[in-house]
C-alpha atoms as a PDB file:
ATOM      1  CA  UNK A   1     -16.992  -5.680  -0.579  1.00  0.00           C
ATOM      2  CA  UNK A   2     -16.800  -7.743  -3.293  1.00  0.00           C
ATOM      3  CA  UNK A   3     -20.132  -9.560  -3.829  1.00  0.00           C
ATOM      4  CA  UNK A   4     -21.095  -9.749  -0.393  1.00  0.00           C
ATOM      5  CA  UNK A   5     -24.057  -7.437  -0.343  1.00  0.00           C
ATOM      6  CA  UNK A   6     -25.233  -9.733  -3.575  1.00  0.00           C
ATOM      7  CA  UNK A   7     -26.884 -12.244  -1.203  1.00  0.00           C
ATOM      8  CA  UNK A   8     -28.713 -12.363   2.793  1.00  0.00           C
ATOM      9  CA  UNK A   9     -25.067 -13.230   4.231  1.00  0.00           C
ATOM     10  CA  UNK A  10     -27.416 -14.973   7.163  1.00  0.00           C
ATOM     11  CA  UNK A  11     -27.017 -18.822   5.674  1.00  0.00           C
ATOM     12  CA  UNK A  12     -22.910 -17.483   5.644  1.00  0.00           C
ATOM     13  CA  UNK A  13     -22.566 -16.289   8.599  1.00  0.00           C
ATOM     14  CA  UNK A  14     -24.177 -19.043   9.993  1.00  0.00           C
ATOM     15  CA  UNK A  15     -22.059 -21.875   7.976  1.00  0.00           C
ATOM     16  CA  UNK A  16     -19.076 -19.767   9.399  1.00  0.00           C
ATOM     17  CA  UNK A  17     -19.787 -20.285  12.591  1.00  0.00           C
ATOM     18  CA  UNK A  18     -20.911 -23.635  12.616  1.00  0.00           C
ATOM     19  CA  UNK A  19     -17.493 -24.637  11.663  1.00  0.00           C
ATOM     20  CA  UNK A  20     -16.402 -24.544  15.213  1.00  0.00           C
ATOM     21  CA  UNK A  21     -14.443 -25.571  16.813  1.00  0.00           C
ATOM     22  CA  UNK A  22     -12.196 -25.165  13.471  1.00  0.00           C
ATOM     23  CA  UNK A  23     -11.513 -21.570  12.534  1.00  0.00           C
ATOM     24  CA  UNK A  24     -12.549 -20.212   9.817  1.00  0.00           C
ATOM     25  CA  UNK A  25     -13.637 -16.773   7.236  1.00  0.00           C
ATOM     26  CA  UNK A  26     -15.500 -15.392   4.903  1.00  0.00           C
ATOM     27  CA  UNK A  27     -12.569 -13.738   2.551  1.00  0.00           C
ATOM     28  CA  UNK A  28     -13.215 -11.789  -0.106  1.00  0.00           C
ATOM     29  CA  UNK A  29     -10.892 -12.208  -3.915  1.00  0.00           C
ATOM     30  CA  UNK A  30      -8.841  -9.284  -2.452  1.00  0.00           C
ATOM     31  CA  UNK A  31      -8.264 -10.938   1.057  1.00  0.00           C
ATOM     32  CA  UNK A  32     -10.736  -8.677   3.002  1.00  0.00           C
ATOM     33  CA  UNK A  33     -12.171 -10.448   6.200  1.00  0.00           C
ATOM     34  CA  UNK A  34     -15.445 -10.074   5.584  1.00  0.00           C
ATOM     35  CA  UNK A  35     -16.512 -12.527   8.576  1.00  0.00           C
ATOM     36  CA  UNK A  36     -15.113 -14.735  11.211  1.00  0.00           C
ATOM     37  CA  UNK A  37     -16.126 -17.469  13.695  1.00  0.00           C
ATOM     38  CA  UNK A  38     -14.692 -17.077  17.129  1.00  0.00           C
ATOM     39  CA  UNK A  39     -11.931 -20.149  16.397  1.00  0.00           C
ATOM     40  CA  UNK A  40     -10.500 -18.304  13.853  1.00  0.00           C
ATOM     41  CA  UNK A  41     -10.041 -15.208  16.177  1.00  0.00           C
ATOM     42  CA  UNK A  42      -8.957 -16.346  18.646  1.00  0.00           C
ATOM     43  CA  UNK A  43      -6.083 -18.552  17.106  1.00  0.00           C
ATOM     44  CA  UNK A  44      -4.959 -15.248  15.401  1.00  0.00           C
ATOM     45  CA  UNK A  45      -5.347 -12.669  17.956  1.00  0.00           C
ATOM     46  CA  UNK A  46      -2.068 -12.222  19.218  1.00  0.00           C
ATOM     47  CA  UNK A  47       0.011 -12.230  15.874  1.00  0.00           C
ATOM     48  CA  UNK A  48      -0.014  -8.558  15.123  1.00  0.00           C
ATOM     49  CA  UNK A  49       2.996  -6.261  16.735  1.00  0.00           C
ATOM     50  CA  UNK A  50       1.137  -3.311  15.232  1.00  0.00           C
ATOM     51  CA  UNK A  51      -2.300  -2.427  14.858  1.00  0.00           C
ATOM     52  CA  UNK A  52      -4.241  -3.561  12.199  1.00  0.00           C
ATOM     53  CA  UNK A  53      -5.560  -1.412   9.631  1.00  0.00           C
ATOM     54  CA  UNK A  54      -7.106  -3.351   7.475  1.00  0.00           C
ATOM     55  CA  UNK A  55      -9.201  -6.472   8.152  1.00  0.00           C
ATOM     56  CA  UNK A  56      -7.278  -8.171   5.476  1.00  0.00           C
ATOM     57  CA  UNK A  57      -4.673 -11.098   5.259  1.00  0.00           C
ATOM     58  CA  UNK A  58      -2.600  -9.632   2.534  1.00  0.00           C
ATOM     59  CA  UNK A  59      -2.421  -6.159   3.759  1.00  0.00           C
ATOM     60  CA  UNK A  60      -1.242  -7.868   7.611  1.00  0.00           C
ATOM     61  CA  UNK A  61       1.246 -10.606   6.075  1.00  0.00           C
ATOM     62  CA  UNK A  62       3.174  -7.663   3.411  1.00  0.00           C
ATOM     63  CA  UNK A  63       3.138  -5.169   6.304  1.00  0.00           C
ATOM     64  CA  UNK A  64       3.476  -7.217   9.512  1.00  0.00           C
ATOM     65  CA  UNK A  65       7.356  -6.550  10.668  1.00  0.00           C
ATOM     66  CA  UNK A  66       7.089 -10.367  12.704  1.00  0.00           C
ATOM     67  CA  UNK A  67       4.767 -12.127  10.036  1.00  0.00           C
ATOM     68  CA  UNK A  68       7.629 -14.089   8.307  1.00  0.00           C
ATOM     69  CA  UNK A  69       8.669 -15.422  11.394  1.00  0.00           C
ATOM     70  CA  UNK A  70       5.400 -16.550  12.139  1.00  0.00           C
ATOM     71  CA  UNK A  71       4.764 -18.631   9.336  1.00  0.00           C
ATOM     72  CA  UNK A  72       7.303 -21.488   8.341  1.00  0.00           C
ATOM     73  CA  UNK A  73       6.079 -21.609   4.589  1.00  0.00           C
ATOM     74  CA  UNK A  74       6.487 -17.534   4.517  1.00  0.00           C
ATOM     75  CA  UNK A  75       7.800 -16.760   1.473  1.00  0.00           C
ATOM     76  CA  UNK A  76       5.624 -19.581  -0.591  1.00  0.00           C
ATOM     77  CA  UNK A  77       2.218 -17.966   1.268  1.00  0.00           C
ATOM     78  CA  UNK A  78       3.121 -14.817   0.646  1.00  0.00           C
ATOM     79  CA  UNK A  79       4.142 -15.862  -3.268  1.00  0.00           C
ATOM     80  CA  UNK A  80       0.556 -17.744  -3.736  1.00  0.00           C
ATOM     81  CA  UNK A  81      -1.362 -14.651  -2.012  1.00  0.00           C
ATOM     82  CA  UNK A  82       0.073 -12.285  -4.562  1.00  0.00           C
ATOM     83  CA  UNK A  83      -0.642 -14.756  -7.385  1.00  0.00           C
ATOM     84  CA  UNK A  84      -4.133 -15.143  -6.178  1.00  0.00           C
ATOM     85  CA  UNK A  85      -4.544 -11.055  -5.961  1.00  0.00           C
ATOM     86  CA  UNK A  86      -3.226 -11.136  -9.569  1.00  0.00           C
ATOM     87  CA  UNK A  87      -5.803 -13.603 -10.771  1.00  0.00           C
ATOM     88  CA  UNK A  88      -8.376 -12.263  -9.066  1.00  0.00           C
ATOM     89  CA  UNK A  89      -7.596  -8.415  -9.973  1.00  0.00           C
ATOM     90  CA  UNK A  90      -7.913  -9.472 -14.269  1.00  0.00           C
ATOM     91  CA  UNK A  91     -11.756  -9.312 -13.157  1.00  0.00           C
ATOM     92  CA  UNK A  92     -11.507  -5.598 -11.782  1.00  0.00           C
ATOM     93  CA  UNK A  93      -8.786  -4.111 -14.273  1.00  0.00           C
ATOM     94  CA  UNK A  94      -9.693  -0.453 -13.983  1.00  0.00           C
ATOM     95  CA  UNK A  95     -12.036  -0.699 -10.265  1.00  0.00           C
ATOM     96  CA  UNK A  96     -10.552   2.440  -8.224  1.00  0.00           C
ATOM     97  CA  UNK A  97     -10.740   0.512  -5.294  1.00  0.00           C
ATOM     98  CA  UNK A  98      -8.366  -1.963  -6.359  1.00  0.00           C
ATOM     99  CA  UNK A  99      -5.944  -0.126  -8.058  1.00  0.00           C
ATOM    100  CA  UNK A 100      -5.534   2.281  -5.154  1.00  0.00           C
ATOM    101  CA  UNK A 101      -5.256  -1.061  -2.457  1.00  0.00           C
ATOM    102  CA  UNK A 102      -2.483  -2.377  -5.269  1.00  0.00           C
ATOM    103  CA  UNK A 103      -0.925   0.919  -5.422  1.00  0.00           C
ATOM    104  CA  UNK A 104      -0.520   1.662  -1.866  1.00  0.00           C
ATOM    105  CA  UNK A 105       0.874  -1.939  -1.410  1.00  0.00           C
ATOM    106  CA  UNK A 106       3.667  -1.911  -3.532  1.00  0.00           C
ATOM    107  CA  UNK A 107       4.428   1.871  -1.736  1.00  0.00           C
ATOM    108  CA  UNK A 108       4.259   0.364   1.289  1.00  0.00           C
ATOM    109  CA  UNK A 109       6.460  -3.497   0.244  1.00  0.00           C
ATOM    110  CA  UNK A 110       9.066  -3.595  -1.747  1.00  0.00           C
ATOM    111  CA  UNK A 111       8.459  -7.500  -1.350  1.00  0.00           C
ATOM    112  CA  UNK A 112       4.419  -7.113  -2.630  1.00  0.00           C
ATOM    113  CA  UNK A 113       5.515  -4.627  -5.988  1.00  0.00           C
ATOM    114  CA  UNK A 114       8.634  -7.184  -6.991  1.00  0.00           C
ATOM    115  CA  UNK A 115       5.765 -10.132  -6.392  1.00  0.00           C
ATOM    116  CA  UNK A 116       3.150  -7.891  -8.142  1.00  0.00           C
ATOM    117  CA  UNK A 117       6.169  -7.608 -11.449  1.00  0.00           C
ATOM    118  CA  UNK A 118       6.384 -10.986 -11.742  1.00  0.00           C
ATOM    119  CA  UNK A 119       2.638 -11.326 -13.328  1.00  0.00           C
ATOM    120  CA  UNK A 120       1.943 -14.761 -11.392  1.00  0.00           C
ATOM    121  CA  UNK A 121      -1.313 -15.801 -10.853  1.00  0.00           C
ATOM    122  CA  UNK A 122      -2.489 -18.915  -9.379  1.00  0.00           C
ATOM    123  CA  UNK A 123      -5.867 -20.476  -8.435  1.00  0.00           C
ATOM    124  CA  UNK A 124      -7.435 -22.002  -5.426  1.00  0.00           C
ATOM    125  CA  UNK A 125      -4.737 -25.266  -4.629  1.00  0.00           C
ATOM    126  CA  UNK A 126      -4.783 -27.464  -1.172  1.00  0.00           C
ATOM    127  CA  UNK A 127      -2.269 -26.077   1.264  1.00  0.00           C
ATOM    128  CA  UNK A 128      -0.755 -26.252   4.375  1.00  0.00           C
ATOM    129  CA  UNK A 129       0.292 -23.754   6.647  1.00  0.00           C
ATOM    130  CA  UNK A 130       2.448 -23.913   9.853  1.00  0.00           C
ATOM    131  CA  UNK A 131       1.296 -20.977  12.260  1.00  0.00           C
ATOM    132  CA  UNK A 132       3.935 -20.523  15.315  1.00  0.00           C
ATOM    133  CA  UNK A 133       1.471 -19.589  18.026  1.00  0.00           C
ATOM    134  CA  UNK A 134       3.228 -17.200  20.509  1.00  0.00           C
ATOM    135  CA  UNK A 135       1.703 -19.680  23.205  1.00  0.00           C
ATOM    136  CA  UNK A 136       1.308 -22.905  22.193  1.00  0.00           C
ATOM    137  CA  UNK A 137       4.166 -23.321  19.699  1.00  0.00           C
ATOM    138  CA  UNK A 138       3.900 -24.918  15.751  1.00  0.00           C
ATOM    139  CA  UNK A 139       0.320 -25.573  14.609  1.00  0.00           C
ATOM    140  CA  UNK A 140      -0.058 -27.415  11.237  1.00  0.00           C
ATOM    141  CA  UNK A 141      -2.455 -26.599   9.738  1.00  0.00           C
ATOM    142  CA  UNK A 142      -4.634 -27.590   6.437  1.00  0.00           C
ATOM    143  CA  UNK A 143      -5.896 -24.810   4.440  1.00  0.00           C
ATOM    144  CA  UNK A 144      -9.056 -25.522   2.856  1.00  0.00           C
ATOM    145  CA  UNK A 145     -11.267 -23.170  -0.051  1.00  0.00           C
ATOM    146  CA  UNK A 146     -15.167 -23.335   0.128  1.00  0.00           C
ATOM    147  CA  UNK A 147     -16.337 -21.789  -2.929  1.00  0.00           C
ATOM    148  CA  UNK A 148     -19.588 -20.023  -2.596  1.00  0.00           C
ATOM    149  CA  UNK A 149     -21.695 -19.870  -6.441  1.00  0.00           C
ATOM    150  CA  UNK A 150     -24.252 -17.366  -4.760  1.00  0.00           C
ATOM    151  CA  UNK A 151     -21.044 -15.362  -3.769  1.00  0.00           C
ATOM    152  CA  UNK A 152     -18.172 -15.757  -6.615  1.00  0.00           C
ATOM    153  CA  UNK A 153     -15.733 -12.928  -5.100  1.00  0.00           C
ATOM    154  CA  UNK A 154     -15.844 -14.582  -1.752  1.00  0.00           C
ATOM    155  CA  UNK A 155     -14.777 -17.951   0.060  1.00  0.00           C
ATOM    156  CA  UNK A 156     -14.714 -19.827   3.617  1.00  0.00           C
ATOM    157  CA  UNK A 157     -11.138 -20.463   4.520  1.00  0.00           C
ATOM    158  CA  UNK A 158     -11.181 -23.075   6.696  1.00  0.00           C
ATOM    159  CA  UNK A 159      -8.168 -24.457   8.871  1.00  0.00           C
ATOM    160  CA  UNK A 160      -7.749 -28.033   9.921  1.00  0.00           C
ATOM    161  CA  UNK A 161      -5.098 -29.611  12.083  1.00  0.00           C
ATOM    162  CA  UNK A 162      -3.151 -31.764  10.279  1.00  0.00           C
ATOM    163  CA  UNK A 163      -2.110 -33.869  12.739  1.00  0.00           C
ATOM    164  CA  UNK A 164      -2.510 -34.870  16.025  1.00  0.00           C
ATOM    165  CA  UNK A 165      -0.013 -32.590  18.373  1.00  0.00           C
ATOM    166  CA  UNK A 166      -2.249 -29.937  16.634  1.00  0.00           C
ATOM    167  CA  UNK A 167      -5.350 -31.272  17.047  1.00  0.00           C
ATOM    168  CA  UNK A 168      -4.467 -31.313  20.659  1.00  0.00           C
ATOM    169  CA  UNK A 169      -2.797 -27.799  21.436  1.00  0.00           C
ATOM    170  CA  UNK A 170      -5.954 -26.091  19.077  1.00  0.00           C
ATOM    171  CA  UNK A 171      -8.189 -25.645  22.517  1.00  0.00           C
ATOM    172  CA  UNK A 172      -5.019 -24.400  23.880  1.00  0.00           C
ATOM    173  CA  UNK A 173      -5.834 -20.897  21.842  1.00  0.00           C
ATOM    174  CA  UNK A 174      -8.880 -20.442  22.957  1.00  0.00           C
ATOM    175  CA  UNK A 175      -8.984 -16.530  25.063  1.00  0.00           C
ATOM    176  CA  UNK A 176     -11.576 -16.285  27.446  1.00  0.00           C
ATOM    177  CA  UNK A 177     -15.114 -16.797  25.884  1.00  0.00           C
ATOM    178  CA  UNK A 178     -16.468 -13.621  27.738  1.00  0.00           C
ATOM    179  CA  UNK A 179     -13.680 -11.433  26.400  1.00  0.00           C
ATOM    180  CA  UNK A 180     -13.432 -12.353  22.572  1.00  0.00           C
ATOM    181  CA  UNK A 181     -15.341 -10.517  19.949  1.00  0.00           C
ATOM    182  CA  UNK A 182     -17.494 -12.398  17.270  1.00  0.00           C
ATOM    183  CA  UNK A 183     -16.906 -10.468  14.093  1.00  0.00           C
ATOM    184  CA  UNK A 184     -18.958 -10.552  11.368  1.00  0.00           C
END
């Protein structure tokens, strides 16, 4: 996982889910959800036409059919992510676990292995993000890093309206409290 079973992930999970009512994860360096507070489930719940394998953001942007049309900045997100990957796998050159998640990506994306060829690799930037809810329309949204020293491999992605309209429609993807999981 990454580093997570370095550390108690108690404090974590708890940080996570004080962040509400913004969502937000605990992601791993090779975009495996490790945790998530409610927020952050329930604004992405319904974004998926297929199941979802993998509890990872990578793996469900490359292989989501309607992901691109969910995201306005697509192509740049998708771009960075691979970057990221890149930087992140020069720390695990060799790690079966990785090469075989790299492997069966660029099998399963022609977009991930001609992003994977290019030999980008970027580090932690701010971004934004515009998420087209399927009910509530455009969100923008802030992306923001929390880097964790007691867990180097992992960090809390947290995502902030970035304007008003947003701030205002966010309650709007709330599911019914009884009904949503808490995972992590």
């Amino acid at each position: 996982m990454d580093g997570i079973g370095l550390i108690e992930p108690d404090p974590i999970r708890e940080i996570v889910h004080s962040l509400e009512p913004l969502p937000a994860s605990l992601i791993n360096s090779r975009f495996d959800v490790l945790m998530s507070n409610r927020a952050s489930e329930e604004l992405f719940w319904e974004w998926h036409t297929m199941p979802c394998i993998h509890r990872n953001t990578l793996w469900c942007c490359i292989t989501e059919p309607s992901a691109a049309g969910k995201f306005a900045e697509y192509d740049s997100q998708i771009r960075y992510m691979v970057a990221r990957l890149r930087s992140a796998y020069g720390r695990h050159v060799g790690d079966p676990d990785w090469e075989e998640d790299i492997r069966r990506l660029a099998s399963m994306s022609r977009e991930f292995a001609e992003l994977w060829a290019r030999h980008e690799v970027a580090e932690a930037e701010p971004r934004t993000l515009t998420y087209r809810h399927p009910q509530v329309g455009p969100l923008s949204l802030a992306v923001s890093e929390l880097h964790l020293p007691d867990l180097p491999e992992a960090r809390i992605v947290v995502y902030t309206p970035r304007d008003d309209d947003t701030r205002a429609r966010m309650p709007l993807t709330r599911r019914n409290q009884a009904a949503a999981p808490i995972l992590g």
